[in-house]
N, C-alpha and C. Protein backbone atom coordinates (compact mmCIF):
# COMPACT_ATOMS: atom_id res chain seq x y z
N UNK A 1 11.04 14.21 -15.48
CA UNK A 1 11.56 12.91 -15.12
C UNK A 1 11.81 12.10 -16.39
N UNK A 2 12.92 11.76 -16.16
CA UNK A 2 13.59 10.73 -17.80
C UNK A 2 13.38 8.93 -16.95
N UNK A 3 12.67 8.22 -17.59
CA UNK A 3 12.40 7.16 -16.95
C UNK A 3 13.78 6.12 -17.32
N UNK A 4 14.59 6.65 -18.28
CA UNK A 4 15.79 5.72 -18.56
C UNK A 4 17.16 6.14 -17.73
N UNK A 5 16.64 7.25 -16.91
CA UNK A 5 17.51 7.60 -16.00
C UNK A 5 17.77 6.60 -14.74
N UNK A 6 16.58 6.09 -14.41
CA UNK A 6 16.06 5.26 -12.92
C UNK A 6 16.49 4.04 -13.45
N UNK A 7 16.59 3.24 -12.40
CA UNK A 7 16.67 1.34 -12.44
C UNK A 7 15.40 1.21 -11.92
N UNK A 8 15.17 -0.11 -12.24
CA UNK A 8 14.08 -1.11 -12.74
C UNK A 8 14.57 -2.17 -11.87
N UNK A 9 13.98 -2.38 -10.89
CA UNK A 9 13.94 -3.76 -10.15
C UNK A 9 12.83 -5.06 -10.39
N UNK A 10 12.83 -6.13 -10.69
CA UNK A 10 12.23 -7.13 -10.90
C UNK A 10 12.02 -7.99 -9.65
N UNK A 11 10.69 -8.70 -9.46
CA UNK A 11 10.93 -9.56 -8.23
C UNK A 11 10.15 -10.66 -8.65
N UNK A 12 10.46 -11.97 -8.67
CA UNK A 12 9.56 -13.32 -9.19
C UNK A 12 9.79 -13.80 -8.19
N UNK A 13 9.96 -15.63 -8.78
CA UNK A 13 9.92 -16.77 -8.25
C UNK A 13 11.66 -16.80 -7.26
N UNK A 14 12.59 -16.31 -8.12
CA UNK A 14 13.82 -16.26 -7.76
C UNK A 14 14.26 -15.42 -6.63
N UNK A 15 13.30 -14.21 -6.48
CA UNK A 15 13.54 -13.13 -5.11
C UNK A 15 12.33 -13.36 -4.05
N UNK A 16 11.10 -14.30 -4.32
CA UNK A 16 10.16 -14.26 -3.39
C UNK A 16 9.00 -13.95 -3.58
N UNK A 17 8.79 -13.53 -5.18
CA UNK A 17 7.50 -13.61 -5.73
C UNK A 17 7.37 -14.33 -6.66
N UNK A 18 6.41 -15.30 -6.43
CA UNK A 18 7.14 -17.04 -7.34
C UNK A 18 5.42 -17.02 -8.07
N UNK A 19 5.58 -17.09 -9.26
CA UNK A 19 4.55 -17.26 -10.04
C UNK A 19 3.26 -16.75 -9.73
N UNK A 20 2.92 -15.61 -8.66
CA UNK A 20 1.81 -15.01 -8.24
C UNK A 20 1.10 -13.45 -9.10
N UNK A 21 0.21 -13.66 -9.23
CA UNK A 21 -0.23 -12.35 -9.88
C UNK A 21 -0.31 -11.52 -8.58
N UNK A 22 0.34 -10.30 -8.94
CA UNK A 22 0.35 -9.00 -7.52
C UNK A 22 -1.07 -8.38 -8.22
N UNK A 23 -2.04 -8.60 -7.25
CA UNK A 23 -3.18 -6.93 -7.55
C UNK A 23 -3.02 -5.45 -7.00
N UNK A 24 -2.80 -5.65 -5.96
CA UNK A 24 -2.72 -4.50 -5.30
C UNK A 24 -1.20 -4.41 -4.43
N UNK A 25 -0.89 -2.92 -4.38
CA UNK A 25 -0.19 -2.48 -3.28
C UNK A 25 -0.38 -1.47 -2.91
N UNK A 26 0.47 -1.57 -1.33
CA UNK A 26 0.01 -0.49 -0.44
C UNK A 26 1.19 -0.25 0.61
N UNK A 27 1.53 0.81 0.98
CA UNK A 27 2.50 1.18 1.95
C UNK A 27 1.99 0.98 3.41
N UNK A 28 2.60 0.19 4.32
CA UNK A 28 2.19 0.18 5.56
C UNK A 28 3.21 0.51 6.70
N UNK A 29 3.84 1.29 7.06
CA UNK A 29 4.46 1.46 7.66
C UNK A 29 6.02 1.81 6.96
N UNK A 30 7.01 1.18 7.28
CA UNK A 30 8.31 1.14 6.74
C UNK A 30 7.89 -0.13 5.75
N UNK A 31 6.59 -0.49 5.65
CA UNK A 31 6.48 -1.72 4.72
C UNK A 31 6.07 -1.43 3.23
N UNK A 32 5.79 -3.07 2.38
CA UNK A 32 4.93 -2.68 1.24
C UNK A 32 3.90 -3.84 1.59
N UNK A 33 2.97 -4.10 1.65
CA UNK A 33 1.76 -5.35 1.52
C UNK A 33 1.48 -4.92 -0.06
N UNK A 34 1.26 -6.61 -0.44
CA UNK A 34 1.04 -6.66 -1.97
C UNK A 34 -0.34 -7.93 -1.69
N UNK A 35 -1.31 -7.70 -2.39
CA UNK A 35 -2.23 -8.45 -2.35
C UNK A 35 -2.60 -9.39 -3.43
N UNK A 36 -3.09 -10.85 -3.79
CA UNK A 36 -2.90 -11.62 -4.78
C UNK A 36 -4.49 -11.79 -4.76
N UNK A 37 -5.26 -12.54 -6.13
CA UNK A 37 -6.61 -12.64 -6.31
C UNK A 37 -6.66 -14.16 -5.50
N UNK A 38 -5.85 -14.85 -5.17
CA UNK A 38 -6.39 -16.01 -4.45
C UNK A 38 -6.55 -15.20 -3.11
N UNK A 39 -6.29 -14.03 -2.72
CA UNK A 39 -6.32 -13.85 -1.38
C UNK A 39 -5.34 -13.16 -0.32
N UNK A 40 -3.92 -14.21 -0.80
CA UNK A 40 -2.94 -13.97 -0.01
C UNK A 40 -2.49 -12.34 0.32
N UNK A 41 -1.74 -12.38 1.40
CA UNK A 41 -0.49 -11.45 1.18
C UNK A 41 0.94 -11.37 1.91
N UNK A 42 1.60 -10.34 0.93
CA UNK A 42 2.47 -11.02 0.93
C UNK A 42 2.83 -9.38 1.35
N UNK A 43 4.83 -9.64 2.34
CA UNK A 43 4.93 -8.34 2.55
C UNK A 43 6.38 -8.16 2.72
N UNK A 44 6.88 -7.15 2.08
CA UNK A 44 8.10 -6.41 1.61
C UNK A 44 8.74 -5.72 2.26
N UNK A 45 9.71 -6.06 2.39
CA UNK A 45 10.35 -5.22 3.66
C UNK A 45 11.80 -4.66 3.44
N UNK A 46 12.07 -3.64 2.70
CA UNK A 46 12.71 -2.81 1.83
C UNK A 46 14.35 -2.97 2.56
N UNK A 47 14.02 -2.95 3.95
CA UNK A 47 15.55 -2.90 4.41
C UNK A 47 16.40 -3.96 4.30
N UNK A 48 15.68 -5.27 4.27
CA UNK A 48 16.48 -6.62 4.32
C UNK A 48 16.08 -6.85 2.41
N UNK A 49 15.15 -6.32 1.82
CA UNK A 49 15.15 -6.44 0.11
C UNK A 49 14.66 -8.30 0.41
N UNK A 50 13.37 -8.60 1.12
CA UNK A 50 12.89 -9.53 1.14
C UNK A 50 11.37 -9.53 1.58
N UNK A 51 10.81 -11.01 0.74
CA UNK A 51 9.06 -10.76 0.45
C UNK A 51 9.08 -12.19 1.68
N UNK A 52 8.00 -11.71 2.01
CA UNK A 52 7.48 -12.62 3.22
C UNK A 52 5.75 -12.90 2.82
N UNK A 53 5.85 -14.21 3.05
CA UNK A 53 3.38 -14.49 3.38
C UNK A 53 2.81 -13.88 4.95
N UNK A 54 2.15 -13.34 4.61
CA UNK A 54 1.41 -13.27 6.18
C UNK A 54 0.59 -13.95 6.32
N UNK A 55 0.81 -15.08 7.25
CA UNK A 55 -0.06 -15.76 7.26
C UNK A 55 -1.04 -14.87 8.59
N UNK A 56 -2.10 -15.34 7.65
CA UNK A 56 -3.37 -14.51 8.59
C UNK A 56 -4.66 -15.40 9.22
N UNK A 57 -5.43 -14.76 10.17
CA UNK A 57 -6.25 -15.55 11.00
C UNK A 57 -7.60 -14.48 10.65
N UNK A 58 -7.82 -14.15 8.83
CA UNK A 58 -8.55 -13.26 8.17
C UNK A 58 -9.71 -13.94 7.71
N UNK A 59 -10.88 -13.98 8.83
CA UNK A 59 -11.89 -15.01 8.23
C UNK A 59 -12.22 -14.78 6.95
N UNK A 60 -12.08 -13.98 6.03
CA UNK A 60 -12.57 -13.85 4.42
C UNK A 60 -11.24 -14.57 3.80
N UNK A 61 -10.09 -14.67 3.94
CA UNK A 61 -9.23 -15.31 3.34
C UNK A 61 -9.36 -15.81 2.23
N UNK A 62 -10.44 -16.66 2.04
CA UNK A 62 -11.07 -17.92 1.24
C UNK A 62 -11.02 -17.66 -0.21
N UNK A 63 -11.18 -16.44 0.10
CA UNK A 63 -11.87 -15.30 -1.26
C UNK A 63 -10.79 -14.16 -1.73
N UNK A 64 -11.22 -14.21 -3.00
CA UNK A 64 -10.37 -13.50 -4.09
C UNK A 64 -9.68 -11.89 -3.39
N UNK A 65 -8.59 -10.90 -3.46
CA UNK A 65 -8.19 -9.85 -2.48
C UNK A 65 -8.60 -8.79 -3.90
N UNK A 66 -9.19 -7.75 -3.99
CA UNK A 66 -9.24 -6.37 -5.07
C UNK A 66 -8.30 -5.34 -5.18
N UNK A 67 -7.89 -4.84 -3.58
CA UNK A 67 -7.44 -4.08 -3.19
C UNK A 67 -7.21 -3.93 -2.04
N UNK A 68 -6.30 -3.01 -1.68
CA UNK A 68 -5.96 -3.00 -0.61
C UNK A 68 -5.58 -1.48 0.05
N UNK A 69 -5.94 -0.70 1.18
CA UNK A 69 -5.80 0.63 1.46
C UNK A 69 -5.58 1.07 2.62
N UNK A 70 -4.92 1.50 3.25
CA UNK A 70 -4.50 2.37 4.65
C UNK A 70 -5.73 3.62 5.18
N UNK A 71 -5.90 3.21 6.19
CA UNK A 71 -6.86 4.49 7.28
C UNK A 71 -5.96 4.51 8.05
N UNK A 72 -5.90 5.18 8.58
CA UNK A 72 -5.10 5.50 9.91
C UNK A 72 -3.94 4.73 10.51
N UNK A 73 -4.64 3.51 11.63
CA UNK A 73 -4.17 2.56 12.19
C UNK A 73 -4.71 1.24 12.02
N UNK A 74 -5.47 1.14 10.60
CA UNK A 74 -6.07 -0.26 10.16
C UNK A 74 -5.61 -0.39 8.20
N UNK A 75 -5.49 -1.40 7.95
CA UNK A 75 -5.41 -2.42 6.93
C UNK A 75 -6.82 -2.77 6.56
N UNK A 76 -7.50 -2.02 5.42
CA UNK A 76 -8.66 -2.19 4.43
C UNK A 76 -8.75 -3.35 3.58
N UNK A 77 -9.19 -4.55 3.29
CA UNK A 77 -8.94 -5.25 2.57
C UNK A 77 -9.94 -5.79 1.96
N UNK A 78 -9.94 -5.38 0.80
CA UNK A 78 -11.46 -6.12 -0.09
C UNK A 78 -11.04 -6.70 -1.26
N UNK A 79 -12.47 -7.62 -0.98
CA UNK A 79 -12.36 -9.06 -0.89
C UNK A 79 -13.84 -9.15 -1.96
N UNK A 80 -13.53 -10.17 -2.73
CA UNK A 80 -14.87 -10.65 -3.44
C UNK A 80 -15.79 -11.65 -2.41
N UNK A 81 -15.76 -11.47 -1.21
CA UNK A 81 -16.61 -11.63 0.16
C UNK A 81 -16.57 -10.83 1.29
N UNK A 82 -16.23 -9.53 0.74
CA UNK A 82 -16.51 -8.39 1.98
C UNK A 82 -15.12 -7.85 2.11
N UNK A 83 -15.12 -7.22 2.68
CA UNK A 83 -13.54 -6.38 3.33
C UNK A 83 -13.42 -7.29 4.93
N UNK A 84 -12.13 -7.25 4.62
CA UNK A 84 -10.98 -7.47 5.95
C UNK A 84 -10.68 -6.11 6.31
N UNK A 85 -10.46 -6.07 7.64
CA UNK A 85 -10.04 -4.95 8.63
C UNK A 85 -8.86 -5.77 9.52
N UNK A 86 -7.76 -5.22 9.33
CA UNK A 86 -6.64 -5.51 10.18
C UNK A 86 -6.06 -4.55 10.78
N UNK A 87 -6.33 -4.50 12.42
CA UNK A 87 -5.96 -3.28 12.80
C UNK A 87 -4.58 -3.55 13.42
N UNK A 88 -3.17 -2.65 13.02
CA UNK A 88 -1.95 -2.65 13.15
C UNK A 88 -1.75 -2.67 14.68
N UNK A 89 -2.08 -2.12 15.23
CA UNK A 89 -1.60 -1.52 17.00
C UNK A 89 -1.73 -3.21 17.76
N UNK A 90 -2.97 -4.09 17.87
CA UNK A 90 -4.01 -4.79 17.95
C UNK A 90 -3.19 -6.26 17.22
N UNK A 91 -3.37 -6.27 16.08
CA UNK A 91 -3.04 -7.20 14.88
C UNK A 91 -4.53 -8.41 14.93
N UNK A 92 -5.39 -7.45 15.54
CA UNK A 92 -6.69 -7.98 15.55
C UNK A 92 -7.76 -7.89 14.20
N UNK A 93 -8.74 -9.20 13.82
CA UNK A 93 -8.64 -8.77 12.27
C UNK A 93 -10.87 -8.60 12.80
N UNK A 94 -11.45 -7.88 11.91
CA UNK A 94 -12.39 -7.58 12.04
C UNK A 94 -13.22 -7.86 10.38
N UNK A 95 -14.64 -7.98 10.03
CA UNK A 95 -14.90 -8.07 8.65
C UNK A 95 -16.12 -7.28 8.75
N UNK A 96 -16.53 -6.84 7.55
CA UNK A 96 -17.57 -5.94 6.87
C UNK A 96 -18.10 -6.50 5.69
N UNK A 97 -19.58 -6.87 6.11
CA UNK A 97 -19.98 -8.02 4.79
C UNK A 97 -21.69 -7.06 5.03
N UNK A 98 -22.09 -7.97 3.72
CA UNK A 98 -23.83 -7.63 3.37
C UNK A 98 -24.57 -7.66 4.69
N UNK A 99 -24.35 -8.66 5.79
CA UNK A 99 -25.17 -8.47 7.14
C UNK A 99 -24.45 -7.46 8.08
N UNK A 100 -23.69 -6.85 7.64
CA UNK A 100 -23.25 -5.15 8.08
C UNK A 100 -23.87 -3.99 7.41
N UNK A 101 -24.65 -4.39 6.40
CA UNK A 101 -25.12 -3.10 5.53
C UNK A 101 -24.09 -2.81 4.40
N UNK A 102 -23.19 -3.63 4.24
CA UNK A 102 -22.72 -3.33 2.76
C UNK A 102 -23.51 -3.54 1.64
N UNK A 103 -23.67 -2.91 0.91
CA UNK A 103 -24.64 -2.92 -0.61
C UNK A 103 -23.96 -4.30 -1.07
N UNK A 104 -23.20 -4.50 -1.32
CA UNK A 104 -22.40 -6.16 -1.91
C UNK A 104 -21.25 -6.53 -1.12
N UNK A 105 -20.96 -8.11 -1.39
CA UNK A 105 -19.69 -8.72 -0.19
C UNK A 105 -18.82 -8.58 -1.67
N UNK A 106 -18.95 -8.30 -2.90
CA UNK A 106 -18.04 -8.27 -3.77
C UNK A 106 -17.64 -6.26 -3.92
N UNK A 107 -16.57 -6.44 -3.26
CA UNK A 107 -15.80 -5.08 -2.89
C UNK A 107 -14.38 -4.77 -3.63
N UNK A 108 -14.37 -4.41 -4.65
CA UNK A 108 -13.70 -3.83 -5.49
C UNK A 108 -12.27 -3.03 -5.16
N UNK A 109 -12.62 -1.40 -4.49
CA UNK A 109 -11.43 -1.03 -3.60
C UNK A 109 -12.54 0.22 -2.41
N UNK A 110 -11.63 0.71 -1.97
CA UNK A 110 -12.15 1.94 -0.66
C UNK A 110 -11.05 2.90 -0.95
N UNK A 111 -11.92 4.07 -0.14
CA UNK A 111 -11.65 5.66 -0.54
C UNK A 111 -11.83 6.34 0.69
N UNK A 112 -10.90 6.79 1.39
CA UNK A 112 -11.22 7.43 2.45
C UNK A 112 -11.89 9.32 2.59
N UNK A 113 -13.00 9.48 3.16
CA UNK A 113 -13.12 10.95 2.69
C UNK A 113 -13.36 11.81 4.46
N UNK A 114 -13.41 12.85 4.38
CA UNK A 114 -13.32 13.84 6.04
C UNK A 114 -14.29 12.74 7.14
N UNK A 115 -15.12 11.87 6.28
CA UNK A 115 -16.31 11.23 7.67
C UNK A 115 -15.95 9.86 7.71
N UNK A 116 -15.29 9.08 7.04
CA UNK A 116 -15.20 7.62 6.81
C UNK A 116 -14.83 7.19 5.46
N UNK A 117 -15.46 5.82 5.56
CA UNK A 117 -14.63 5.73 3.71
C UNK A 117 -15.52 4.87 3.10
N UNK A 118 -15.63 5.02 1.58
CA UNK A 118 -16.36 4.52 0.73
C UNK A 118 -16.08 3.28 0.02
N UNK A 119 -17.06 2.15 -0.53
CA UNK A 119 -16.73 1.36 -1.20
C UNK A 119 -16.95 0.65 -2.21
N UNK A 120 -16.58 0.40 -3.33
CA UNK A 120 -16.89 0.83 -4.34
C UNK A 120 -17.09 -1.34 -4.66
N UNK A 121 -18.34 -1.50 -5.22
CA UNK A 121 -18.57 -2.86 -4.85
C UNK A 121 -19.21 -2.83 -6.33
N UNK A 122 -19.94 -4.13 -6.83
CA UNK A 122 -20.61 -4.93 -8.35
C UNK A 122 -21.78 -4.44 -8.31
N UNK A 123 -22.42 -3.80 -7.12
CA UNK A 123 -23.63 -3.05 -7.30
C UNK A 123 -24.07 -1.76 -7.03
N UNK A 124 -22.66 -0.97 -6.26
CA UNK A 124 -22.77 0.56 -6.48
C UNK A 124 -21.97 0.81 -5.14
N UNK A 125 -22.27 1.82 -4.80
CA UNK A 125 -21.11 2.44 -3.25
C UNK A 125 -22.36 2.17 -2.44
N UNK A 126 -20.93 2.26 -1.33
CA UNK A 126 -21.82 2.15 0.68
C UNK A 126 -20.24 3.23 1.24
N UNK A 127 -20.90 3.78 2.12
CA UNK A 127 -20.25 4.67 2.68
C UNK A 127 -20.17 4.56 4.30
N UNK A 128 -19.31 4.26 4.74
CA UNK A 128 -19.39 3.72 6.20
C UNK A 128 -18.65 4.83 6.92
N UNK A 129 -19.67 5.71 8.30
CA UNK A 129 -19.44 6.65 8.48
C UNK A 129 -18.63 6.16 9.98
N UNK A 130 -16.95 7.01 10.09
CA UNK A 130 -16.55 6.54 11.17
C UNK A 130 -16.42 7.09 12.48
N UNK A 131 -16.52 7.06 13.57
CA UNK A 131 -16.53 7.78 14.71
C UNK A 131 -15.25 8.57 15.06
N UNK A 132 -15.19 9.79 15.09
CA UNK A 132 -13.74 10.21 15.37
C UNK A 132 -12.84 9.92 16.26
């Protein structure tokens, strides 16, 4: 692969990403979700070549976003106060904090493996085993 072969697309203030630091992205469907450290997100939608906010009803909101990752039919979202769970089918939002048994509410990113998925937090992993 010759990288001066490809184009280079840019997106700011002028196409819909206006002065925000992007942390994370993630493919969701025919989509892209891009996640910001205040929290937000924001989401891309390749066919119309336009960025949209989701506004969300994500009780962790408040708090900084790390990362962001796909399971199945849910939206992983960690948070320097726990992970968000947004499940797609549903658009119902669920959370995973220290009074769930997470080792820390400061959650870095997740890793999905054959039993559930891992998370990688400021004081070490928790592994949350999921029901098939």
């Amino acid at each position: 692969m010759n990288l001066k072969d490809h184009s280079l697309k840019t997106y700011d203030a002028q196409n819909g990403v206006g002065g925000v630091e992007i942390k994370s992205f993630v493919r969701v469907k025919d989509r892209i979700w891009a996640g910001t450290p205040r929290g937000d997100l924001l989401i891309y939608d390749p066919a119309k070549d336009v960025w949209s906010s989701l506004e969300t009803a994500d009780p962790l909101k408040k708090e900084g976003l790390n990362s962001i990752h796909v399971l199945k039919e849910s939206v992983w979202i960690c948070r320097d106060n726990g992970v968000s769970v947004y499940h797609l089918p549903s658009g119902r939002w669920e959370t995973l904090t220290t009074s769930d048994g997470l080792l820390s509410n400061i959650v870095f990113f997740a890793a999905e493996d054959k039993d559930g998925i891992w998370f990688g937090t400021d004081q070490g992993a928790s592994h949350l085993t999921l029901n098939p």
